[in-house]
Protein backbone atom coordinates (compact mmCIF):
# COMPACT_ATOMS: atom_id res chain seq x y z
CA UNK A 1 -36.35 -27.07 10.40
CA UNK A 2 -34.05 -25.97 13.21
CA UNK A 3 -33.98 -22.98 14.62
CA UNK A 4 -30.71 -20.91 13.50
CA UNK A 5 -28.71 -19.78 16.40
CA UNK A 6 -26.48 -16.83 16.13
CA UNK A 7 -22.85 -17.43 15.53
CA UNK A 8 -19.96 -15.64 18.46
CA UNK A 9 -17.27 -13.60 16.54
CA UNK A 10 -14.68 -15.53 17.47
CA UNK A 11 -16.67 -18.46 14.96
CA UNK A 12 -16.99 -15.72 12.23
CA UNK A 13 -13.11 -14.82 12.56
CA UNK A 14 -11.86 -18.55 12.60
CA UNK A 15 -14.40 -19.25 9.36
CA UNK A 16 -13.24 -16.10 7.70
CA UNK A 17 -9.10 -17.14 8.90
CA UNK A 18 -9.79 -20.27 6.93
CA UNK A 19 -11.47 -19.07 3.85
CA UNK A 20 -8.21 -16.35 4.01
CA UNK A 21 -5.32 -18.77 4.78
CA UNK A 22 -7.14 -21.79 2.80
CA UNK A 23 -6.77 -24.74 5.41
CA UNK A 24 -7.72 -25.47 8.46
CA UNK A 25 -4.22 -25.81 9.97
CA UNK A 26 -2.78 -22.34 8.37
CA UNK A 27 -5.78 -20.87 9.83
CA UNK A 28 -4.89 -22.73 13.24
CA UNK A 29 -1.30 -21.00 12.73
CA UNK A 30 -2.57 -17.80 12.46
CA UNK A 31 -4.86 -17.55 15.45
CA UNK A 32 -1.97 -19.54 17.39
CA UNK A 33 -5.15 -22.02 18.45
CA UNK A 34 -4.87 -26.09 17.68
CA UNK A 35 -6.33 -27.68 14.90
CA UNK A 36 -8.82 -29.73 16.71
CA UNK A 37 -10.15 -26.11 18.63
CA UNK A 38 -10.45 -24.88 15.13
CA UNK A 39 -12.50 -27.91 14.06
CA UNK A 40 -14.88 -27.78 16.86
CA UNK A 41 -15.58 -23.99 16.33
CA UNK A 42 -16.57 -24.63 12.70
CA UNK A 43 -18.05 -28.01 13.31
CA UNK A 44 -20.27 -25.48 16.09
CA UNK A 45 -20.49 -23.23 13.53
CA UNK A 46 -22.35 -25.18 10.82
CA UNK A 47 -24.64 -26.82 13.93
CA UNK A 48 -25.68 -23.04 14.68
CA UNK A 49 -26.53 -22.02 11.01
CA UNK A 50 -27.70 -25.22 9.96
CA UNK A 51 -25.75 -24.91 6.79
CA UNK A 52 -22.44 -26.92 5.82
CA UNK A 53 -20.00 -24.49 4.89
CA UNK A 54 -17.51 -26.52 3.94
CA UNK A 55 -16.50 -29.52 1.72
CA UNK A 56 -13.94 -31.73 3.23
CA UNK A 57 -14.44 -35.12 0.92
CA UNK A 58 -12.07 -35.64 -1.54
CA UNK A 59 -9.17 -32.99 -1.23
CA UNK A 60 -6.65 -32.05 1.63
CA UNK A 61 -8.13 -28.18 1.82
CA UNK A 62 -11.57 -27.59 2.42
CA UNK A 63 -13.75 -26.49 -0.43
CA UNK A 64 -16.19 -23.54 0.67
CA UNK A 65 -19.63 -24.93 -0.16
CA UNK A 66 -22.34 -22.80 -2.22
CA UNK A 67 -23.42 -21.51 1.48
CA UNK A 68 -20.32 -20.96 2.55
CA UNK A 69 -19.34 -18.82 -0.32
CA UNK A 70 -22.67 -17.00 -0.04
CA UNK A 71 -21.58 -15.95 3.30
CA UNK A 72 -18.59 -14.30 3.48
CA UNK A 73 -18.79 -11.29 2.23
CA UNK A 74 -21.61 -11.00 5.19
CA UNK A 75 -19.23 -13.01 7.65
CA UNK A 76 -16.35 -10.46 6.39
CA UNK A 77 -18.77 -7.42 6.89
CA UNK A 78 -19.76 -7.79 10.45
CA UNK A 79 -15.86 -8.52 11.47
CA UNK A 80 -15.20 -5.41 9.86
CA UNK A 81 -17.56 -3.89 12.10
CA UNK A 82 -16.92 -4.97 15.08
CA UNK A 83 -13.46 -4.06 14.46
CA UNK A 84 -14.09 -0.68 13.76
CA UNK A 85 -16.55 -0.16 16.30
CA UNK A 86 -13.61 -1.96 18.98
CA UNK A 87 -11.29 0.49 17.22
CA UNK A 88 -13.44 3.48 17.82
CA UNK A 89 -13.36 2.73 21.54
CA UNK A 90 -9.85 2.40 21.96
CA UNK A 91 -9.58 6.05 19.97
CA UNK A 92 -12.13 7.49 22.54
CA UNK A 93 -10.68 5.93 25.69
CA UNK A 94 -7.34 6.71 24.86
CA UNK A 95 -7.86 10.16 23.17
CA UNK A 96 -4.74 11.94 21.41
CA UNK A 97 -1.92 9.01 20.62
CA UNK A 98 1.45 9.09 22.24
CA UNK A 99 3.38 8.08 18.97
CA UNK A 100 2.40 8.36 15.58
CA UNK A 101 4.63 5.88 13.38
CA UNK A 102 4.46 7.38 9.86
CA UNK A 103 5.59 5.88 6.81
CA UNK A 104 5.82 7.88 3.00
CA UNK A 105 6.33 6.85 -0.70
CA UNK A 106 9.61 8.27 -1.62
CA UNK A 107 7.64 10.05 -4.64
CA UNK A 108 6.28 12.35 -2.32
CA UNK A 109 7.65 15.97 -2.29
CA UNK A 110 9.95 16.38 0.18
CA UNK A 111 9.46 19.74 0.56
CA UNK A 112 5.59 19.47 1.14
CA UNK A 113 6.66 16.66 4.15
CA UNK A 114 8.91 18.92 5.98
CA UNK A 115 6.81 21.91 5.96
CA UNK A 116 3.78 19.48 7.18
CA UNK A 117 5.71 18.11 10.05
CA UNK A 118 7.45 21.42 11.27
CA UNK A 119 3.93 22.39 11.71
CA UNK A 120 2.72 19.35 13.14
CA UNK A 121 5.67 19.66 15.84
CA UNK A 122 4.13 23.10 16.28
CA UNK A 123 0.67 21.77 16.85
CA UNK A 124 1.19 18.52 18.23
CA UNK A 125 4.15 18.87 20.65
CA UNK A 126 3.63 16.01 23.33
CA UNK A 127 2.96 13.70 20.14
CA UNK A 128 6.26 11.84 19.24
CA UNK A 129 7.45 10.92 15.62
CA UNK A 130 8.54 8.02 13.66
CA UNK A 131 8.98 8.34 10.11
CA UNK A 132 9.69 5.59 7.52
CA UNK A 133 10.36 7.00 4.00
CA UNK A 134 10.02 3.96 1.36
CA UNK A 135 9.24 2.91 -2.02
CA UNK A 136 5.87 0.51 -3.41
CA UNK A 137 5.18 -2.07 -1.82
CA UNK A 138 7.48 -1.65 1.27
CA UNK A 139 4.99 1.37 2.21
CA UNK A 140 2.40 -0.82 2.72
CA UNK A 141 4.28 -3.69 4.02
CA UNK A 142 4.76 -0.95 7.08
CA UNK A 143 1.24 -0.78 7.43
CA UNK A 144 0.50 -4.79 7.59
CA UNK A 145 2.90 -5.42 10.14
CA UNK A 146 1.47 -2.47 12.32
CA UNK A 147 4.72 -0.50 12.09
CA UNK A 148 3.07 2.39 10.56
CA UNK A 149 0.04 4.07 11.81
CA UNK A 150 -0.71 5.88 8.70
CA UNK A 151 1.08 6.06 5.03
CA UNK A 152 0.91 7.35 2.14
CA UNK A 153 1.55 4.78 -0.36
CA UNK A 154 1.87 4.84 -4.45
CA UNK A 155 -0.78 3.45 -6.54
CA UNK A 156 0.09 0.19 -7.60
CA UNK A 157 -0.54 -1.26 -3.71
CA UNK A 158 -3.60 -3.99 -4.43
CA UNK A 159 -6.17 -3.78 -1.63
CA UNK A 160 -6.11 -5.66 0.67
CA UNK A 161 -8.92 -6.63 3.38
CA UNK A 162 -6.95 -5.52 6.60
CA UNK A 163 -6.42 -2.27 4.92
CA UNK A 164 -8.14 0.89 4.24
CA UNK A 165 -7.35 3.05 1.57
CA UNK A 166 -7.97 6.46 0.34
CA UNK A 167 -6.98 8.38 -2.38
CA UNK A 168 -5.32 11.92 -1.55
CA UNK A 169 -3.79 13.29 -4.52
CA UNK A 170 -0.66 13.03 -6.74
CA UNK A 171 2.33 13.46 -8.24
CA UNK A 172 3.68 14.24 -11.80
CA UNK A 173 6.04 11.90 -13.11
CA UNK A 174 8.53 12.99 -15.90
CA UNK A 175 11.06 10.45 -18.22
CA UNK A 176 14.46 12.34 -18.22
CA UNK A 177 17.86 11.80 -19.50
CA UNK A 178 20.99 13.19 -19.03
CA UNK A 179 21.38 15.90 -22.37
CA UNK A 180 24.67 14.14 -24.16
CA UNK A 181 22.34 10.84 -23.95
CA UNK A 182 21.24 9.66 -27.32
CA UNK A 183 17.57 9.74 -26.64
CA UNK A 184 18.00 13.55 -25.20
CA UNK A 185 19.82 14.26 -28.79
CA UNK A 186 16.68 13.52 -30.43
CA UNK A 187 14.06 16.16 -32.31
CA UNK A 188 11.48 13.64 -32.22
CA UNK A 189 11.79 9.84 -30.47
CA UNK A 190 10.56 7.32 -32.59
CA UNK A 191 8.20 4.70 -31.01
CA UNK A 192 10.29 1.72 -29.54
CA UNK A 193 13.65 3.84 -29.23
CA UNK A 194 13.57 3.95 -25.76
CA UNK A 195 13.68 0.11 -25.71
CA UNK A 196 17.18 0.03 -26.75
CA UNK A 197 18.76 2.21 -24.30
CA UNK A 198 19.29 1.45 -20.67
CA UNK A 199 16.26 1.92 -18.38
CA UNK A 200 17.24 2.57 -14.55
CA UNK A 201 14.03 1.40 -12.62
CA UNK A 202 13.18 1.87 -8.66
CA UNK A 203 12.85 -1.28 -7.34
CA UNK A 204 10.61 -2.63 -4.34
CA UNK A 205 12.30 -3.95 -0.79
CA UNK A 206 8.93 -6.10 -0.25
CA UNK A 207 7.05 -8.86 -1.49
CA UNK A 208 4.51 -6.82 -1.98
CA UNK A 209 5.09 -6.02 -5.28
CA UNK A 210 8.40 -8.25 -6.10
CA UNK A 211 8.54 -9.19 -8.98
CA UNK A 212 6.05 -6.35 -10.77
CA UNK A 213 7.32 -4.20 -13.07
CA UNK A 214 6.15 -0.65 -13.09
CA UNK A 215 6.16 1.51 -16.03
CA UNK A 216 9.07 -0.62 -17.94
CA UNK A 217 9.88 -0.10 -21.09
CA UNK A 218 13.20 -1.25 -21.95
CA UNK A 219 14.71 -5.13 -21.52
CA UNK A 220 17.60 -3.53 -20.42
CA UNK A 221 17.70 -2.06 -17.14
CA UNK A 222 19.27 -1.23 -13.69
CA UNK A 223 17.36 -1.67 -10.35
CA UNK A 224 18.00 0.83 -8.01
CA UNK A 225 16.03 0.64 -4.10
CA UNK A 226 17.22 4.39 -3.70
CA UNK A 227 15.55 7.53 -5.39
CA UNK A 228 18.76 9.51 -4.98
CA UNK A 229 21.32 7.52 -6.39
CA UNK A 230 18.59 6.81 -9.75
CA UNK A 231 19.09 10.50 -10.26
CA UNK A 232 22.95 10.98 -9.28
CA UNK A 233 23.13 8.17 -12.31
CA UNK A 234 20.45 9.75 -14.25
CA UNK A 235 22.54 13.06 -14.34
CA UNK A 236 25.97 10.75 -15.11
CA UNK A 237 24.11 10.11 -18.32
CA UNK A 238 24.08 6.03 -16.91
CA UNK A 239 20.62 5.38 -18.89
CA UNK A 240 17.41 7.05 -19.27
CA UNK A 241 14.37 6.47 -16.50
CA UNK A 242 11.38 8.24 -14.84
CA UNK A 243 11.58 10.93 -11.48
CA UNK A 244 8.69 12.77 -10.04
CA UNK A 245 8.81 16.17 -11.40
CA UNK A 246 9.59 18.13 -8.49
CA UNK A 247 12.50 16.34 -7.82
CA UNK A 248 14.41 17.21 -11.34
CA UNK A 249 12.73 20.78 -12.25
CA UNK A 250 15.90 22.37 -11.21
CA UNK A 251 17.64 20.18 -13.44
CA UNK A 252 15.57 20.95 -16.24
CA UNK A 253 15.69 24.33 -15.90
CA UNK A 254 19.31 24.18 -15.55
CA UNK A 255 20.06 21.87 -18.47
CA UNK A 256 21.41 19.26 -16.32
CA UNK A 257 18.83 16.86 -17.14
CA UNK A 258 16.39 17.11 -20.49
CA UNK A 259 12.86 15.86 -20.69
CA UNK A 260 12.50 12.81 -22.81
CA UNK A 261 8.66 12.80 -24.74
CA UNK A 262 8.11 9.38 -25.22
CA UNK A 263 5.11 8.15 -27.56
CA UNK A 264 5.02 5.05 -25.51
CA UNK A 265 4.37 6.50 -22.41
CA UNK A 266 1.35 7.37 -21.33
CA UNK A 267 1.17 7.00 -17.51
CA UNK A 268 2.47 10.50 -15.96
CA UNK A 269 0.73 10.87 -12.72
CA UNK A 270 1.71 8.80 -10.28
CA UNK A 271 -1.47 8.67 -7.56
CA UNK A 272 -1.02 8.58 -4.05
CA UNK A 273 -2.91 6.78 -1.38
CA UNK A 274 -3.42 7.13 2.14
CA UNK A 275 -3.56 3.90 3.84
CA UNK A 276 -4.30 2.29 7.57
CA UNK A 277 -5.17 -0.64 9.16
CA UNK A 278 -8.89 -1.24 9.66
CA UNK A 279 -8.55 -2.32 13.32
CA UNK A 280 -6.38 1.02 14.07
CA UNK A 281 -8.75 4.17 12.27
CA UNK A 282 -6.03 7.43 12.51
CA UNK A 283 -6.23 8.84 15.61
CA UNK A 284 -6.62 12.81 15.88
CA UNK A 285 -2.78 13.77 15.12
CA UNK A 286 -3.14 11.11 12.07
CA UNK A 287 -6.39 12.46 11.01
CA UNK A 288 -5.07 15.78 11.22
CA UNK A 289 -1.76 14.97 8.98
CA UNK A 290 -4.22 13.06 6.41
CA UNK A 291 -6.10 16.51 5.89
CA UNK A 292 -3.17 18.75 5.99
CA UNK A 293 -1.32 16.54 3.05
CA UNK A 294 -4.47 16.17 0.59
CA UNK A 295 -4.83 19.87 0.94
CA UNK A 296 -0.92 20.70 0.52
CA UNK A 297 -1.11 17.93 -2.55
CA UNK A 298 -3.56 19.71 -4.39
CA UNK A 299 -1.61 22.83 -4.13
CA UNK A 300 1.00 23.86 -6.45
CA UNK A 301 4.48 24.03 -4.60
């Protein structure tokens, strides 16, 4: 038996780009490499380990073998790292970051963001800001293309294996309705009601989450990509729908806007996560905004 000779990283990457992309010429896309360079490093590859890895008889995308499938998740685990030990010596070397891009779920109390970041002006002055405010998937979406150092996302944002994730805290969700609308009229709702009246619903800007539906109740409904104009309409008495509670408790205390007790609904914390690419870790401003908004989170506004 041949002695097994220890694969280069750039092998592991271009066998884990393949297994990801699921052909040899995506994965030749990706890395921006030709097909034949890609061939030779897993041709190299299976040489070295003295394994095949993958099946290439009988279909137009390669099959991952038994081997090959028993080796990812190790292949995957010494990318990751690598990565984060690269990652970790960019953080040292370049020690407090110029820029931090930023990018929030809309959900998120906006009164608990601008009280963070007047203090992080306070303590971070030479640190410039960019901050993206958006809704589901589009958070995340920020974070993939490496225009967001950090974000705090919802919690319907699948994982993903470029992305770490880490949950922070929450927020309470509420279903409301206008008070002349016919479900705010009623002592008691029956189960199914709410399916009969108009259900506005946030919608997402990515393909993320296109397509998902998120706490949905009603065939009828109106997507709306902006927070504020679901409760201008909300408070029109245009439909019923769900807002984070700190964004309609003076409307509720007012009147303007009645709380709707669904038996149907059962979901009424909406989680938040932080999230960050695994090749960029937060650097110290980052790490220091992830601490400062779990602790604010937890703490009643």
């Amino acid at each position: 038996m041949p002695d097994v000779i220890s694969p280069s990283l750039d092998q592991l990457r271009i066998f884990l780009s393949i297994v990801e992309e699921g052909s040899f010429n995506a994965a030749a896309r990706k890395q921006g490499r030709s097909i034949s360079v890609i061939s030779y490093a897993v041709a190299q590859l299976e040489t070295q380990l003295d394994v095949r890895l993958f099946d290439r008889e009988g279909s137009r995308k390669p099959q991952l073998t038994e081997a090959g499938r028993a080796l990812v998740s190790e292949a995957r685990a010494i990318d990751d790292d690598i990565g984060a030990l690269l990652a970790k010596v960019r953080s040292l070397r370049q020690g407090l970051e110029a820029e931090l891009s930023f990018a929030v779920d809309v959900m998120v109390p906006g009164t608990c963001l601008a009280r963070l970041l007047r203090d992080f002006q306070v303590r971070f002055p030479t640190v410039s800001l960019r901050l993206h405010v958006e809704a589901l998937g589009a958070v995340a979406a920020l974070v993939l293309d490496g225009k967001a150092t950090l974000a705090i996302a919802g919690p319907d944002i699948q994982p993903h294996p470029e992305i770490e994730r880490e949950t922070i805290g929450g927020v309470d969700m509420v279903a409301v309705a206008a008070p002349e609308h016919p479900l705010a009229q009623m002592a008691r709702i029956p189960s199914g009601e709410a399916r009969k009246h108009l259900q506005l619903v946030l919608t997402d800007r990515s393909p993320l989450t296109e397509g998902r539906d998120f706490s949905v109740f009603s065939p009828r409904s109106w997507r709306l990509a902006d927070l504020g104009a679901k409760h201008a309409l909300l408070k029109e008495g245009i439909g019923w729908g769900s807002m984070p509670r700190h964004s309609v408790q003076a409307d509720l205390d007012s009147g303007t806007l009645v709380e709707l007790h669904l038996p149907e609904r059962t979901v009424v914390n909406y989680a938040l996560v932080a999230l960050w690419r695994k090749d960029c870790p937060p650097g110290p401003a980052a790490v220091w905004v992830l601490d400062e908004i779990r602790e604010r989170l937890a703490k009643p506004s």
